[in-house]
N, C-alpha and C. Protein backbone atom coordinates (compact mmCIF):
# COMPACT_ATOMS: atom_id res chain seq x y z
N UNK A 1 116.95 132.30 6.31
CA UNK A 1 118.16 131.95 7.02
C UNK A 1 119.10 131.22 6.06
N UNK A 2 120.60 131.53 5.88
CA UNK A 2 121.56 131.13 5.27
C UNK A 2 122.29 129.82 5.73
N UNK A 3 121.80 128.78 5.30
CA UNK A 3 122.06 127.21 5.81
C UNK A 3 123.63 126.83 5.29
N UNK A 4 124.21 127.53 4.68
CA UNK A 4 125.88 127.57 3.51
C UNK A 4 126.52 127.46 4.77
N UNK A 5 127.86 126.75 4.78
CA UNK A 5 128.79 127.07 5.69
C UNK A 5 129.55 128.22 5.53
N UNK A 6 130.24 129.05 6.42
CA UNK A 6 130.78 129.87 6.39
C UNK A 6 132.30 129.14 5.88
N UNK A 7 133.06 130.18 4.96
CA UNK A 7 134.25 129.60 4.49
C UNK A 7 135.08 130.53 4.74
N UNK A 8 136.12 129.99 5.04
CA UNK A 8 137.72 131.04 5.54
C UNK A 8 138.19 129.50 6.50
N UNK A 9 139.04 130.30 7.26
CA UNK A 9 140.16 129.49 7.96
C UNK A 9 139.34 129.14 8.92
N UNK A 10 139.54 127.76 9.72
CA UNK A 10 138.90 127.53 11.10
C UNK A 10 139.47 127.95 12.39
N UNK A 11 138.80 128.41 13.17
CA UNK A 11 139.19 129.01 14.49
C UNK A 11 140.45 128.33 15.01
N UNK A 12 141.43 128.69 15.35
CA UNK A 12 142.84 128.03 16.23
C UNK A 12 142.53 128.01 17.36
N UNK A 13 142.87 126.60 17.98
CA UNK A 13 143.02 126.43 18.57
C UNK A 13 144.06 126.98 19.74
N UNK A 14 143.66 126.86 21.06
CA UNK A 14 144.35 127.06 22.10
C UNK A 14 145.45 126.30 22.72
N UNK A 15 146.77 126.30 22.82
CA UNK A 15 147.20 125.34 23.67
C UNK A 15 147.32 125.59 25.11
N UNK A 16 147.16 124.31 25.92
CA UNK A 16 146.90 124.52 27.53
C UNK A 16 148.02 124.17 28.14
N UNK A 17 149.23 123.21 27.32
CA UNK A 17 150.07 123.19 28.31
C UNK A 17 151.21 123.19 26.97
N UNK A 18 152.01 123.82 27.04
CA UNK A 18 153.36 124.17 26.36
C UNK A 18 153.93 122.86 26.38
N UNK A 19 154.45 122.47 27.52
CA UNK A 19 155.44 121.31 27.50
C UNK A 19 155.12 120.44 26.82
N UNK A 20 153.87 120.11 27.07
CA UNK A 20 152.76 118.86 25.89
C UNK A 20 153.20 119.09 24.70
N UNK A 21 153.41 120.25 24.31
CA UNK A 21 152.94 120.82 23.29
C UNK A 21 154.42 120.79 22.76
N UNK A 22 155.95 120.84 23.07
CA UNK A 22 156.85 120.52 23.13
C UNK A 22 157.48 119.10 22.74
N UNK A 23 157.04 118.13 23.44
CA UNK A 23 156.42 116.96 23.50
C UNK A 23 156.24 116.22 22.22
N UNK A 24 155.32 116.71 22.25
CA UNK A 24 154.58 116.30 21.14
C UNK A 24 155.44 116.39 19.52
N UNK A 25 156.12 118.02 19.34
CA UNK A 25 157.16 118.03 18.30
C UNK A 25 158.26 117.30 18.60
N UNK A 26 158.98 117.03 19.33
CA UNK A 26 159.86 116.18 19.80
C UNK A 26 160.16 114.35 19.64
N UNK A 27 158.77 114.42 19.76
CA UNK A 27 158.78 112.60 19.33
C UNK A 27 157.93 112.94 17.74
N UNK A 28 157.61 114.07 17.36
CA UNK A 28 156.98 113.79 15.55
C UNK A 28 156.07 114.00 15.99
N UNK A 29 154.67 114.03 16.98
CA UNK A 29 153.34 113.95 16.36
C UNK A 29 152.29 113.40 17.51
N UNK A 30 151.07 113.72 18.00
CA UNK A 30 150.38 113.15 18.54
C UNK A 30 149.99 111.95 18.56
N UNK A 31 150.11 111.36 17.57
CA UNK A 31 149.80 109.88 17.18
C UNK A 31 150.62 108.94 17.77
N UNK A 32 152.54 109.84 17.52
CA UNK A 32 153.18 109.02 17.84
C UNK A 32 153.67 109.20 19.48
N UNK A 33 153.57 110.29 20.23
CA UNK A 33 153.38 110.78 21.64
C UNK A 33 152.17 109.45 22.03
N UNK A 34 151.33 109.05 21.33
CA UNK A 34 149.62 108.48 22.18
C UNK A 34 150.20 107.01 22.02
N UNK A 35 151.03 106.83 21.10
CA UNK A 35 151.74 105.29 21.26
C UNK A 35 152.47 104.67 22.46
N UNK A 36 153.27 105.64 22.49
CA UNK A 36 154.30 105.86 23.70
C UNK A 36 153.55 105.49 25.08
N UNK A 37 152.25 106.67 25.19
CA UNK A 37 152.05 106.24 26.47
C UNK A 37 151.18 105.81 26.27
N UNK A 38 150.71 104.98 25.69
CA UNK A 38 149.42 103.90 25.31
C UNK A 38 148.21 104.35 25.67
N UNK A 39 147.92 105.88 25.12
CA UNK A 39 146.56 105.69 25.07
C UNK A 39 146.16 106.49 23.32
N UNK A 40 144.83 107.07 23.56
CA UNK A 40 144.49 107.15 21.84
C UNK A 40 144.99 108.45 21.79
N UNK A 41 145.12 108.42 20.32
CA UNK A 41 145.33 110.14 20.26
C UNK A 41 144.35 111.11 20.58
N UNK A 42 143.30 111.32 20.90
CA UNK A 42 142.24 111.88 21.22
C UNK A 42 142.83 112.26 22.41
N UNK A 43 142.99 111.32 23.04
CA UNK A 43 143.57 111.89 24.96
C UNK A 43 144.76 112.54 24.76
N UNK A 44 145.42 113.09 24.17
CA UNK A 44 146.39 113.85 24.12
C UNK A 44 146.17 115.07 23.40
N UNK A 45 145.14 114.77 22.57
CA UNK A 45 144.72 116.10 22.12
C UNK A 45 143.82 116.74 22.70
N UNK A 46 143.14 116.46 24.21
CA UNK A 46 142.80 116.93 24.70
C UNK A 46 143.62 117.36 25.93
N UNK A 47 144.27 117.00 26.24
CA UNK A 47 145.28 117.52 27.12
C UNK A 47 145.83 118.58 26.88
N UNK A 48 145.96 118.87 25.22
CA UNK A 48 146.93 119.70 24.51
C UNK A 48 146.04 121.25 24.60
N UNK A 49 144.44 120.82 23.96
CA UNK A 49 143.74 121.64 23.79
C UNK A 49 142.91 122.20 24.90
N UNK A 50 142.33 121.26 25.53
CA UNK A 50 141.04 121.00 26.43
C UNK A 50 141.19 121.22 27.71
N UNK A 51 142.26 119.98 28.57
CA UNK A 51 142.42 120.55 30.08
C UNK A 51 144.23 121.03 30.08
N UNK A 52 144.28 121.85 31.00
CA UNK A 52 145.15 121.94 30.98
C UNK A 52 146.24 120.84 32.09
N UNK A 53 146.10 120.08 32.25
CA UNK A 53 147.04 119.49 33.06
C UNK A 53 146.90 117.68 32.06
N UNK A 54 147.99 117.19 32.01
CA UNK A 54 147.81 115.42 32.33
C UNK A 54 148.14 114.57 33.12
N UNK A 55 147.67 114.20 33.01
CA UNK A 55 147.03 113.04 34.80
C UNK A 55 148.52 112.46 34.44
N UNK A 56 149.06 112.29 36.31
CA UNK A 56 150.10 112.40 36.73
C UNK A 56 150.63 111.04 36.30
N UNK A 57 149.86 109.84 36.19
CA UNK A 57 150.38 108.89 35.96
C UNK A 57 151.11 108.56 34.15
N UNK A 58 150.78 109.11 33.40
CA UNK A 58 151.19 109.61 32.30
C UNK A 58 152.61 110.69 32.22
N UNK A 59 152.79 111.43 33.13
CA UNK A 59 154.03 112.25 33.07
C UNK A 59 155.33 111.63 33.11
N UNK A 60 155.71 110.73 34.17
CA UNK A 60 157.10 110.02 33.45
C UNK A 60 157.09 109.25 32.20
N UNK A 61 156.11 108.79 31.94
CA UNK A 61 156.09 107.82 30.13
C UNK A 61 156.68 109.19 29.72
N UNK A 62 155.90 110.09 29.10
CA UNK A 62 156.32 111.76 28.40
C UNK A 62 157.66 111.68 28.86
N UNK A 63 157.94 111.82 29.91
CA UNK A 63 159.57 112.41 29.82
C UNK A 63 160.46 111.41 29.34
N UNK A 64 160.23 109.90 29.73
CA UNK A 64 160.98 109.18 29.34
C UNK A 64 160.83 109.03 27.60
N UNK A 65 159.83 108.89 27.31
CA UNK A 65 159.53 109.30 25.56
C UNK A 65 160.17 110.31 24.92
N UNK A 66 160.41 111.51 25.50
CA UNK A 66 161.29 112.67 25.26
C UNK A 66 162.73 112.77 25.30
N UNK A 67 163.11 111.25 26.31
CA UNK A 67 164.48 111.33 26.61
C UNK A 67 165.60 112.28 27.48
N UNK A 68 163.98 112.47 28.54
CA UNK A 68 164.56 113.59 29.44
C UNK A 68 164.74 114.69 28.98
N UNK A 69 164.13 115.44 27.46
CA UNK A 69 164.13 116.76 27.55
C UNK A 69 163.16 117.72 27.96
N UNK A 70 162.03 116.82 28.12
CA UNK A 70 160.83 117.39 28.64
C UNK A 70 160.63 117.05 29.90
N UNK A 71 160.61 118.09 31.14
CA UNK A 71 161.00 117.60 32.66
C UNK A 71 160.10 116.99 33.09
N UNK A 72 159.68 116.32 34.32
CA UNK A 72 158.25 116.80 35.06
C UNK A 72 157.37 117.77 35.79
N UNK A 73 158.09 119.10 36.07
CA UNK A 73 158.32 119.80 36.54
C UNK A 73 157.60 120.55 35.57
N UNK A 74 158.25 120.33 34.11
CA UNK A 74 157.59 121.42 33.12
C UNK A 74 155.94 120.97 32.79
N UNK A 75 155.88 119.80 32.84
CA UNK A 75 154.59 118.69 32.62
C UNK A 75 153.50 119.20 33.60
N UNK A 76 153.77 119.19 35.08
CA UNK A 76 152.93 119.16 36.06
C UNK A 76 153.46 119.63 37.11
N UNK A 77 154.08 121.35 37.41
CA UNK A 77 154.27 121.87 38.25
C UNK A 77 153.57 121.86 39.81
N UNK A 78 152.67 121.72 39.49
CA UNK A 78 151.77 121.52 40.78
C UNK A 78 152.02 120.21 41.50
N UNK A 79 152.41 119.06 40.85
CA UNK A 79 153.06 118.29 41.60
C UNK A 79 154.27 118.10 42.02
N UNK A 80 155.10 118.13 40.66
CA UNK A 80 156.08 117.91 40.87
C UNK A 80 157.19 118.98 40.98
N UNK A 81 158.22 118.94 41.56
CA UNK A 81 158.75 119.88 42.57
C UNK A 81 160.31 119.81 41.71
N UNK A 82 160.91 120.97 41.00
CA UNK A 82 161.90 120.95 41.01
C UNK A 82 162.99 121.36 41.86
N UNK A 83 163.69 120.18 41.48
CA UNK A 83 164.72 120.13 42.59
C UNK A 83 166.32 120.92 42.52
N UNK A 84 166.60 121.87 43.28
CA UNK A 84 167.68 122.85 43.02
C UNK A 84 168.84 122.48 44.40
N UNK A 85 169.84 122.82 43.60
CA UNK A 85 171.19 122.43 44.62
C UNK A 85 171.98 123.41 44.64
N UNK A 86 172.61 123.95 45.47
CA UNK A 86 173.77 124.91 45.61
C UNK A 86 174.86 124.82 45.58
């Protein structure tokens, strides 16, 4: 049995939620997105990669961190409800 690591590129990753993922280029960087809403970068990179949704109490920090270009709506459709006027 061949105990060597296999060498080439590592598997890419998936992203689970776009807007995160938006987000994230927008303020520079996961590190600096995990500041913002005070938690580690790990929890955002699992949000990014892992589940697809982030817990609701975290979604206005993001938008307000974004400066309102990232909605809530785009964040967490299932809750939050965009609102349309005629």
């Amino acid at each position: 049995m061949d105990l060597r690591k296999k060498r080439g590129r590592p598997a890419q990753k998936t992203v689970k939620n776009i807007a995160l993922q938006r987000a994230v280029v927008l303020v520079r960087g996961v590190k600096k997105l995990a500041l913002e809403l005070g938690v580690h970068p790990n929890n955002v990179s699992d949000w990014l990669y892992r589940e697809p949704k982030i817990p609701a109490h975290h979604v206005q920090k993001v938008v307000q961190a974004t400066r309102g270009l990232i909605k809530a709506e785009e964040l967490r459709p299932d809750i939050f409800i965009p609102l349309e006027f005629s």
